[in-house]
Structure formats: structure tokens, C-alpha cells
Protein backbone atom coordinates (compact mmCIF):
# COMPACT_ATOMS: atom_id res chain seq x y z
CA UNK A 1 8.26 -14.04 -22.89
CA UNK A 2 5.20 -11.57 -22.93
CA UNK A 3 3.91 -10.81 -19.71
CA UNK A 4 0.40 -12.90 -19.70
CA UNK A 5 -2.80 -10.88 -20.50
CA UNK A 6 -6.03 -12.75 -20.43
CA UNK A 7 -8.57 -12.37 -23.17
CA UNK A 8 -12.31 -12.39 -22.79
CA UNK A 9 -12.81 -14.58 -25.22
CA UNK A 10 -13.13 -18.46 -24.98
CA UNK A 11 -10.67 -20.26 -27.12
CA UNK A 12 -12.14 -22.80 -28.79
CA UNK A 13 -10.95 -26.54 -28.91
CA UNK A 14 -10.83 -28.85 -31.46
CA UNK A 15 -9.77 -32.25 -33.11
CA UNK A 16 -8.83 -34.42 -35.87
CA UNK A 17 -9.84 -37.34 -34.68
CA UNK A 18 -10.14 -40.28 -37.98
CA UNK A 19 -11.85 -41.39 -39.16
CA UNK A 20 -14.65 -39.03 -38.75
CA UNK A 21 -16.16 -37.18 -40.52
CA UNK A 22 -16.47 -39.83 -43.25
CA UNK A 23 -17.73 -42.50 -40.68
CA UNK A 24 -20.03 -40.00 -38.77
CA UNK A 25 -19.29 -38.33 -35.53
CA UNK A 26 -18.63 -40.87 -33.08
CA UNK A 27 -15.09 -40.97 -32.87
CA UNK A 28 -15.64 -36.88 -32.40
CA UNK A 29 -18.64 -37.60 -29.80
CA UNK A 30 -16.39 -40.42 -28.19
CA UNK A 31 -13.40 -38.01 -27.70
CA UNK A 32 -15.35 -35.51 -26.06
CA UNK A 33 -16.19 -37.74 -23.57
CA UNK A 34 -12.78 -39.11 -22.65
CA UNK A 35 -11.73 -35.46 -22.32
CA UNK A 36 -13.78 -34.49 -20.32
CA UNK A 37 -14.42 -31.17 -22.93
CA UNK A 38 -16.22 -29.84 -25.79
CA UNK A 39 -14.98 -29.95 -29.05
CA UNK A 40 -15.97 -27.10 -30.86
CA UNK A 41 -14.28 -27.76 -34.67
CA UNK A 42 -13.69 -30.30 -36.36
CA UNK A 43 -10.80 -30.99 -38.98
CA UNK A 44 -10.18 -33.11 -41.58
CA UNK A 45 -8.28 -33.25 -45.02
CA UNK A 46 -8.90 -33.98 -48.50
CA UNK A 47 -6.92 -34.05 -51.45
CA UNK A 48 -7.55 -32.28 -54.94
CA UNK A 49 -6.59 -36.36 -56.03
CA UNK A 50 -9.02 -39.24 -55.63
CA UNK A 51 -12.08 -36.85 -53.91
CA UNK A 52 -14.00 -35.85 -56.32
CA UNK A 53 -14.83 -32.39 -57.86
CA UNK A 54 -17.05 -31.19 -55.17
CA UNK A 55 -16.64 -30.92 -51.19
CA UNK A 56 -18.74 -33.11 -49.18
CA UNK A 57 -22.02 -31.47 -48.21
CA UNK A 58 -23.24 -34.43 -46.01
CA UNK A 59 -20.18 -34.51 -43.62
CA UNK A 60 -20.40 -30.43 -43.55
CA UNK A 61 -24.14 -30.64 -42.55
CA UNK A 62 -23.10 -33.35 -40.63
CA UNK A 63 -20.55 -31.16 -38.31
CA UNK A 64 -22.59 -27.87 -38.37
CA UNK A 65 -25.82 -29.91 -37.06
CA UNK A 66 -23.78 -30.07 -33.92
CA UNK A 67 -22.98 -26.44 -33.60
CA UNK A 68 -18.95 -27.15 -34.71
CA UNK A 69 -17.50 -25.53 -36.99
CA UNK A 70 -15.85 -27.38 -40.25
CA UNK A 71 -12.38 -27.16 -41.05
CA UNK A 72 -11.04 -28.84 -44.51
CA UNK A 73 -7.80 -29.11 -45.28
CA UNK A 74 -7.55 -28.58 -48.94
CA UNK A 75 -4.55 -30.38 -50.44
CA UNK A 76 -3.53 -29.89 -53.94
CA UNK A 77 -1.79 -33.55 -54.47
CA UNK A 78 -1.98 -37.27 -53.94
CA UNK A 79 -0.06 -38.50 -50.78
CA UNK A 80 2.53 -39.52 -51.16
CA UNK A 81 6.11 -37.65 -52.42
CA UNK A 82 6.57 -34.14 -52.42
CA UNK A 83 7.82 -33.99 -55.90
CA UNK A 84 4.63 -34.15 -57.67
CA UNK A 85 5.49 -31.71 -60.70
CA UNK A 86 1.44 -32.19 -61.71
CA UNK A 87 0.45 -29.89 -58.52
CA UNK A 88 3.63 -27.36 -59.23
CA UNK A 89 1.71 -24.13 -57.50
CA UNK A 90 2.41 -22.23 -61.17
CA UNK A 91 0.34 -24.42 -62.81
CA UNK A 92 -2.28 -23.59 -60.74
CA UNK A 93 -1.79 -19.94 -60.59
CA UNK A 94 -2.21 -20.42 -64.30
CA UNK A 95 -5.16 -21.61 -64.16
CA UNK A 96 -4.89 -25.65 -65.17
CA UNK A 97 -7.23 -26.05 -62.57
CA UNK A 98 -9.71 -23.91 -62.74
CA UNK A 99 -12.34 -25.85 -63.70
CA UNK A 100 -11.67 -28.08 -60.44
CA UNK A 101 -11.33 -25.09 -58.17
CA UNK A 102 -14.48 -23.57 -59.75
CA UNK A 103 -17.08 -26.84 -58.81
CA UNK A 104 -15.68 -26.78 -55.40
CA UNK A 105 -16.43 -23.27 -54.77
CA UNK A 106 -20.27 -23.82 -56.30
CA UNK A 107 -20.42 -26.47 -54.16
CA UNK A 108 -19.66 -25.13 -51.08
CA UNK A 109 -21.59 -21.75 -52.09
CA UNK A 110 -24.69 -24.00 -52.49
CA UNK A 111 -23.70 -25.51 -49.00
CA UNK A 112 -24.56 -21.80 -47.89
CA UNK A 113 -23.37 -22.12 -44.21
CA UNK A 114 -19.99 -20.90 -43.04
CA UNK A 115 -16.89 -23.59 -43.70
CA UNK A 116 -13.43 -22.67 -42.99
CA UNK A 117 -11.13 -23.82 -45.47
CA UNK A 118 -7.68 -24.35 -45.00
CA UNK A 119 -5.52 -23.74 -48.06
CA UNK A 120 -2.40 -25.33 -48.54
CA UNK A 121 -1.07 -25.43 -45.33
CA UNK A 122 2.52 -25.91 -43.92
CA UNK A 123 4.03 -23.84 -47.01
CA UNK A 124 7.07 -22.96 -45.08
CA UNK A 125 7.79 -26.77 -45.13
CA UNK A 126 9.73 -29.05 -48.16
CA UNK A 127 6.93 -32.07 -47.82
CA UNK A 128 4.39 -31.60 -50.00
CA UNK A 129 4.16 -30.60 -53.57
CA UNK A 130 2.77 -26.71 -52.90
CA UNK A 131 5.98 -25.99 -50.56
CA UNK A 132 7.99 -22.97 -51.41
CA UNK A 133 11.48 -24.60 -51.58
CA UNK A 134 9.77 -28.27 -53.11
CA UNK A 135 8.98 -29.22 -56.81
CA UNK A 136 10.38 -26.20 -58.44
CA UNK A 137 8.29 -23.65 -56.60
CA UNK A 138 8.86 -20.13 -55.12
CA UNK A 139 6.92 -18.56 -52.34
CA UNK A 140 5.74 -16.03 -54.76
CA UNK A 141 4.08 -18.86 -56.83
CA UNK A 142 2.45 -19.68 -53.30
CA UNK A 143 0.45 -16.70 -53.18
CA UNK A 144 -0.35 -16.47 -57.27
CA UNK A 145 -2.07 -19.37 -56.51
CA UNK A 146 -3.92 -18.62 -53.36
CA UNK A 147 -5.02 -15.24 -55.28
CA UNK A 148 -6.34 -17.73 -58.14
CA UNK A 149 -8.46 -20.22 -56.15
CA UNK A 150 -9.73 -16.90 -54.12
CA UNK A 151 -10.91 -15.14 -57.08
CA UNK A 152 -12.50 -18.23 -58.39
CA UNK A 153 -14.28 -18.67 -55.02
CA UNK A 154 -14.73 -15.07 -55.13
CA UNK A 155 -16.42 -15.19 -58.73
CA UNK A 156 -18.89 -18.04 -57.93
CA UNK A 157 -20.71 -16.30 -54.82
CA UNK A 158 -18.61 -18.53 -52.08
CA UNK A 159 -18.55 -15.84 -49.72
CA UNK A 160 -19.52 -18.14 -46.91
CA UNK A 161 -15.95 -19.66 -46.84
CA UNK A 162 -13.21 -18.32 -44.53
CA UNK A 163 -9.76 -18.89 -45.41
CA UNK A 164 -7.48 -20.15 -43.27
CA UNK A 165 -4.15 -19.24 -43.96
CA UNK A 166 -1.47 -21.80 -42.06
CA UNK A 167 2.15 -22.33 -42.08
CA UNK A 168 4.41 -24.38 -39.85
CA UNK A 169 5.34 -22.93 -36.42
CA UNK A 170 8.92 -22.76 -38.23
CA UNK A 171 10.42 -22.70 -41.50
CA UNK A 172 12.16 -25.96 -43.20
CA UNK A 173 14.49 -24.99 -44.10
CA UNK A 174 15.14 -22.10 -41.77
CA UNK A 175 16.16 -19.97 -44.76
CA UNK A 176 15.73 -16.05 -45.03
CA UNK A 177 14.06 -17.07 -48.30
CA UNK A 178 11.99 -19.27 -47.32
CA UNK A 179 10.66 -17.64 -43.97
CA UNK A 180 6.39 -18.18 -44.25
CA UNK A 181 6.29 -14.08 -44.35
CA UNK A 182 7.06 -14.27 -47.71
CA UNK A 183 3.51 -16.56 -48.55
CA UNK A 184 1.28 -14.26 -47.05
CA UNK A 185 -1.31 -13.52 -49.52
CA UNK A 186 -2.64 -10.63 -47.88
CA UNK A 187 -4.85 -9.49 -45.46
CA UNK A 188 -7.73 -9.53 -47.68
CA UNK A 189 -7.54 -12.72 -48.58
CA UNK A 190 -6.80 -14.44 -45.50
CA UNK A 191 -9.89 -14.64 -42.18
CA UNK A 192 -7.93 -16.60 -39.68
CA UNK A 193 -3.79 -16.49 -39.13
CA UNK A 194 -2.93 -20.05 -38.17
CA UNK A 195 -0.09 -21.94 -37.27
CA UNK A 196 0.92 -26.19 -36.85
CA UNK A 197 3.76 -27.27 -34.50
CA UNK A 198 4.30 -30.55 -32.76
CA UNK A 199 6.07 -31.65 -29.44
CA UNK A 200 7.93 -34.59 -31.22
CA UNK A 201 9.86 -35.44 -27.83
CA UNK A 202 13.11 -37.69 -26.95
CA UNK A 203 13.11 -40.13 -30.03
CA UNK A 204 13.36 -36.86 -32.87
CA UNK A 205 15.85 -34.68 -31.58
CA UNK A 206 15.97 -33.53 -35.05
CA UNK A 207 12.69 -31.67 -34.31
CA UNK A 208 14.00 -30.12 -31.55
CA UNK A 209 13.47 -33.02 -28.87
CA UNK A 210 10.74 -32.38 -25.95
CA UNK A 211 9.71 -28.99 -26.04
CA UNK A 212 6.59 -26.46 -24.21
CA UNK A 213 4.13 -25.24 -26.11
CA UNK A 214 5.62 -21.88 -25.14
CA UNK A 215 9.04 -23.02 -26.89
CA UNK A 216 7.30 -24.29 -30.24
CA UNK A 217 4.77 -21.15 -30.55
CA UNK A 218 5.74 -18.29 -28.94
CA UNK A 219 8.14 -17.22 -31.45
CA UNK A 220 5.79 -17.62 -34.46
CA UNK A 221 3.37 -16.02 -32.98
CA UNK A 222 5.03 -12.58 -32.35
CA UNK A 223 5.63 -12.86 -36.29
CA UNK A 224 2.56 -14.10 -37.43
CA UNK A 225 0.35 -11.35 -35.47
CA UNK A 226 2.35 -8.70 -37.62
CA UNK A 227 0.78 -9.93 -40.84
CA UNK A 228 -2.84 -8.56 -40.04
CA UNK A 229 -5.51 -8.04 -37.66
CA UNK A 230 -7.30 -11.50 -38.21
CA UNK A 231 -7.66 -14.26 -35.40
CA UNK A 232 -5.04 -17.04 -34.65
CA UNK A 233 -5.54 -20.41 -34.27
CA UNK A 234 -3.37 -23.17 -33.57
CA UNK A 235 -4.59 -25.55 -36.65
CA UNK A 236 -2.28 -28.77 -36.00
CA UNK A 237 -0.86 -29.39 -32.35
CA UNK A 238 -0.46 -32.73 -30.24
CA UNK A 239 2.47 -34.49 -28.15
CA UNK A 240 4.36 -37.04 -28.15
CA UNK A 241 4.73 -38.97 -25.16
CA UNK A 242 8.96 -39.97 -25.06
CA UNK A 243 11.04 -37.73 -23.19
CA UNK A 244 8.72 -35.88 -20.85
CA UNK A 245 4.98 -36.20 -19.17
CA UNK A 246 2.31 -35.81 -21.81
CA UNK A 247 -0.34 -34.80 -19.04
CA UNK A 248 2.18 -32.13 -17.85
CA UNK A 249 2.69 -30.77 -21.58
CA UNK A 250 -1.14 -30.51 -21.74
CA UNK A 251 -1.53 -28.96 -18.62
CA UNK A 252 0.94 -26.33 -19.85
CA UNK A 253 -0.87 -25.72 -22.79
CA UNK A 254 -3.78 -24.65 -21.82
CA UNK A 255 -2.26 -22.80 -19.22
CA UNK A 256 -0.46 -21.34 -21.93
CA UNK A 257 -3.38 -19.35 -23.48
CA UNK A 258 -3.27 -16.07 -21.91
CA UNK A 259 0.51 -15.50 -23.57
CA UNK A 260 -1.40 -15.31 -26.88
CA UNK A 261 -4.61 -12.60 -26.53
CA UNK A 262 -5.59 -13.38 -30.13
CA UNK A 263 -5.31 -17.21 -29.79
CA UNK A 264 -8.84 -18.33 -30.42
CA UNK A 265 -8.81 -21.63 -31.22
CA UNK A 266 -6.62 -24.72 -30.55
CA UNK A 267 -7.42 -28.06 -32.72
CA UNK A 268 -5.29 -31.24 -31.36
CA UNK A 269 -4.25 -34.14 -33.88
CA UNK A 270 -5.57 -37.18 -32.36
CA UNK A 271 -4.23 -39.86 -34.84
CA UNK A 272 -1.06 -42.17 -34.92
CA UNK A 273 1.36 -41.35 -37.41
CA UNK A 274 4.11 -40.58 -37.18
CA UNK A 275 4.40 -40.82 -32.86
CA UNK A 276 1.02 -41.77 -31.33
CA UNK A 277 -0.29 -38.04 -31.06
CA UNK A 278 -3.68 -39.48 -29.75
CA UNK A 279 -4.87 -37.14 -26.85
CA UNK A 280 -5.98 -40.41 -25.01
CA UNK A 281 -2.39 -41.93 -25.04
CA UNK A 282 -1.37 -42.78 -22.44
CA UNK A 283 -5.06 -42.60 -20.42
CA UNK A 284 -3.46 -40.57 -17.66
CA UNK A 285 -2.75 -37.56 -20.39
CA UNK A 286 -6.50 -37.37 -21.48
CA UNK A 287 -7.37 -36.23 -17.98
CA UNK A 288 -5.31 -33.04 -18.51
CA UNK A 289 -7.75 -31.73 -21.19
CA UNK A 290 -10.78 -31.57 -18.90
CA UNK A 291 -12.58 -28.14 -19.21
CA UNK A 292 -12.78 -26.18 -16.59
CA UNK A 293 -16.20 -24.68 -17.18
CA UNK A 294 -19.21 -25.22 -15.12
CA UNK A 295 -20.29 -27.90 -17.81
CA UNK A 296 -17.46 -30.35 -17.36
CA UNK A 297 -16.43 -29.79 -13.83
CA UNK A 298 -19.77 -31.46 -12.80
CA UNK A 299 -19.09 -34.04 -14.88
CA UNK A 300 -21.98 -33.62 -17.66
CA UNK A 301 -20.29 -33.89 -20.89
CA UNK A 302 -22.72 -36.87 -21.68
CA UNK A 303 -25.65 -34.61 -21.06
CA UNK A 304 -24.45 -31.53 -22.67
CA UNK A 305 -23.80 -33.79 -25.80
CA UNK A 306 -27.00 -35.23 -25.62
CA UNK A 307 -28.54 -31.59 -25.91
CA UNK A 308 -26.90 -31.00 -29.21
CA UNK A 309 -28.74 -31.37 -32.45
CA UNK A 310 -27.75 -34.00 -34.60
């Protein structure tokens, strides 16, 4: 373990918390409250299938209204199977989506405020249809295509997005060749290092069983901080609640922090999926998130919101 060093600067929090932003910010506003703590970003996803050919200016102007910062997760596919040969990342390092690629980046150069958009994430993994070791690709085809939709964003002015660059915690499978070194596009093209990882407890020992954040991130990040200079954030975390004390894994998270001095940011996955990730399951685990800044220790989380412009 690294001996603990505290940084002088506050890591952010975060959520996805559905089914904002497309139903407004009250599910965001509402978590905030049960927590007892600001949420500074919020995250959602959308998929190059079914959305349209331009990112959603009224849920960005929506999220920045309130001082947060926007995080998309950009998908190339339509949920659902991995092997999705359409999305194969060398077809769109070759450029058979260029035209889609290019209206998203005009749109979110005419958004003009800064949105952080995360690219393909979880690379490292075999689940989706831009995975290194899934639907005939290669990590090198990874970052041909991450080159391509940068130069494209590049070439239509979108300098006001920062790229989020964000494998898993670990690599499936844990192959040399498929270790999530070999998709870094660079540090030019890349703002913020991220990583995902989940405390999937007791019933998936599979996933390693009930595990500290320490256990799932410590590792990663003592690779991932050798790729460049940029910021880290923790883009994907939450526990599950079988095999161990959710409040006590929280508690330990945050506790956690000074072990990483270039963590900046931590977003939790408040949604039921695959276990119930919710940060307000069971209620006595939401009281482990409360802030500790003068803000939310008296209690004013209502009042802080309320001085927020919406």
C-alpha cells in the first residue's frame, strides 16, 4: 500500500442516478439530499444507435445551469450483445462514421461550454462491441479509432470537450495482450485518466466476492498514473450490499482518498442492474456518504441547493 498523502484538492463526487438527465434533475437534486452531499457531475450514457446525430444541448445546459459538470458516455452500439460486427472499432477508424462523429462534434462545439466525454469506456473488457478481445477487434484498432473521432472533433472547432479516457479497474480477460496499457491513445488525446470497478460482494465470487475499494483500485491506479500527467477519476463505482456492510464499504471509500493524490473525482452508479448499486440501499448505507464540509455537517444541503441556478 502507499503510505497516505493528502492532496489539497477537493475530490469531487458524482452520480448516475436514472433517469435524469432526460427527466430533469430531480432524481440528481433528490439524491443529494438523501446523502447528505453535493453532487458535483453528473453521468449518463448514450448510444451512437437510436439517439440521434447530435448530443443533447438541453440536458447539457440543463446540468451546467447547476454548476455540475456533464459527463456522456459515448457508446458506439445498440445494447444489447457484444458481437455487433456493425460497430467493429476498424470500421470506424476507417471512417464509416464520420459523418455521425462529425454532427456530434458541431453540436457540442455550438454547445460552447466545457462537456467531458467519455469515449468508449471499459475497453479492457469482452462486453461490448468496441472491446479489444470482442467482435474481431485488437487494442490497436481501439486507439485508430479514438485518434479518428479526435481529429474529427479536432477539425470542427470542439475544443471545449475533454476526453475521458476509461478502462475497467482490471482486464477481462487478464491477458498480457489485452492489459488496458495497450489502448492508451496518448497523452494528447486523453484530459482525464479514469477507471470503473465494482464491489460485486458474496453472490459473484466470480468478480472477486466482497472486496475494499483499496483491493479493487489500488492496483490500477499505480498503472494507470504511468500513462500521463492528466487527473484520475473513478468514472463507475458502487457496492453491493451481500457479503459485507455497505455503510462500512462507503465509509472506507472515502476514507480511501488520500492513497490516490491525483484522484479528483469519484462518480457512484446509483441504479439497479445487475445488484441494487443504489447509494440509498439499504437507508442505513446512504448515511455514510454525508460530506463532511461545513455545508452538510449543519445540515443545509436543502439550502445550499436552493442557492444554485437552475
Amino acid at each position: 500500500m502507499r503510505r497516505r498523502t493528502r492532496s489539497s484538492e477537493k475530490v469531487l463526487f458524482g452520480a448516475y442516478a436514472p433517469p435524469a438527465p432526460a427527466s430533469g434533475l430531480q432524481p440528481i437534486d433528490d439524491l443529494s439530499r438523501a446523502l447528505n452531499r453535493q453532487l458535483d457531475i453528473v453521468l449518463w450514457y448514450q448510444q451512437w444507435a437510436g439517439w440521434g446525430a447530435r448530443a443533447n444541448s438541453a440536458w447539457l445546459t440543463m446540468v451546467t445551469q447547476t454548476r455540475r459538470k456533464p459527463v456522456v458516455t459515448w457508446e458506439p452500439w445498440k445494447p444489447g450483445s457484444a458481437d455487433q460486427p456493425r460497430f467493429r472499432l476498424a470500421r470506424i477508424a476507417a471512417g464509416d462514421f464520420d459523418t455521425y462523429i462529425e454532427a456530434w462534434g458541431k453540436s457540442l462545439r455550438a454547445f460552447g461550454k466545457p462537456v467531458f466525454l467519455r469515449l468508449m469506456h471499459e475497453m479492457n473488457g469482452n462486453w461490448y462491441p468496441w472491446g479489444g478481445s470482442a467482435n474481431g477487434n485488437a487494442p490497436s484498432d481501439f486507439v485508430a479509432a479514438w485518434h479518428r473521432v479526435h481529429a474529427i472533433f479536432e477539425a470542427v472547432g470542439a475544443m471545449n470537450v475533454r476526453w475521458v479516457w476509461c478502462p475497467l479497474a482490471e482486464d477481462v480477460p487478464a491477458k498480457a495482450c489485452n492489459r488496458f496499457e495497450l489502448y492508451y491513445p496518448g497523452a494528447r488525446f486523453v484530459d482525464v485518466l479514469a477507471l470503473d470497478g465494482y464491489n460485486w460482494g458474496s453472490t459473484f465470487p466470480e468478480h472477486g466476492g466482497w472486496r475494499s475499494f483499496d483491493s479493487i483500485f489500488s492496483s490500477a491506479y499505480g498503472r494507470i498514473i504511468e500513462l500521463g500527467p492528466q487527473p484520475v477519476w473513478v468514472a463507475e463505482t458502487a457496492s453491493a450490499s451481500e457479503g459485507g456492510e455497505k455503510a462500512a464499504w462507503v465509509r472506507e471509500m472515502f476514507a480511501s482518498v488520500g492513497n490516490y493524490p491525483r484522484l479528483r473525482a469519484i462518480i457512484w452508479f446509483h441504479a439497479q442492474k445487475e445488484r441494487d448499486w443504489r447509494a440509498t440501499s439499504p437507508a442505513a448505507a446512504a448515511a455514510a456518504f454525508a460530506s463532511d464540509d461545513d455545508c452538510a455537517a449543519r445540515h443545509q444541503v436543502s439550502s445550499c441547493l436552493s442557492g444554485v441556478r437552475r
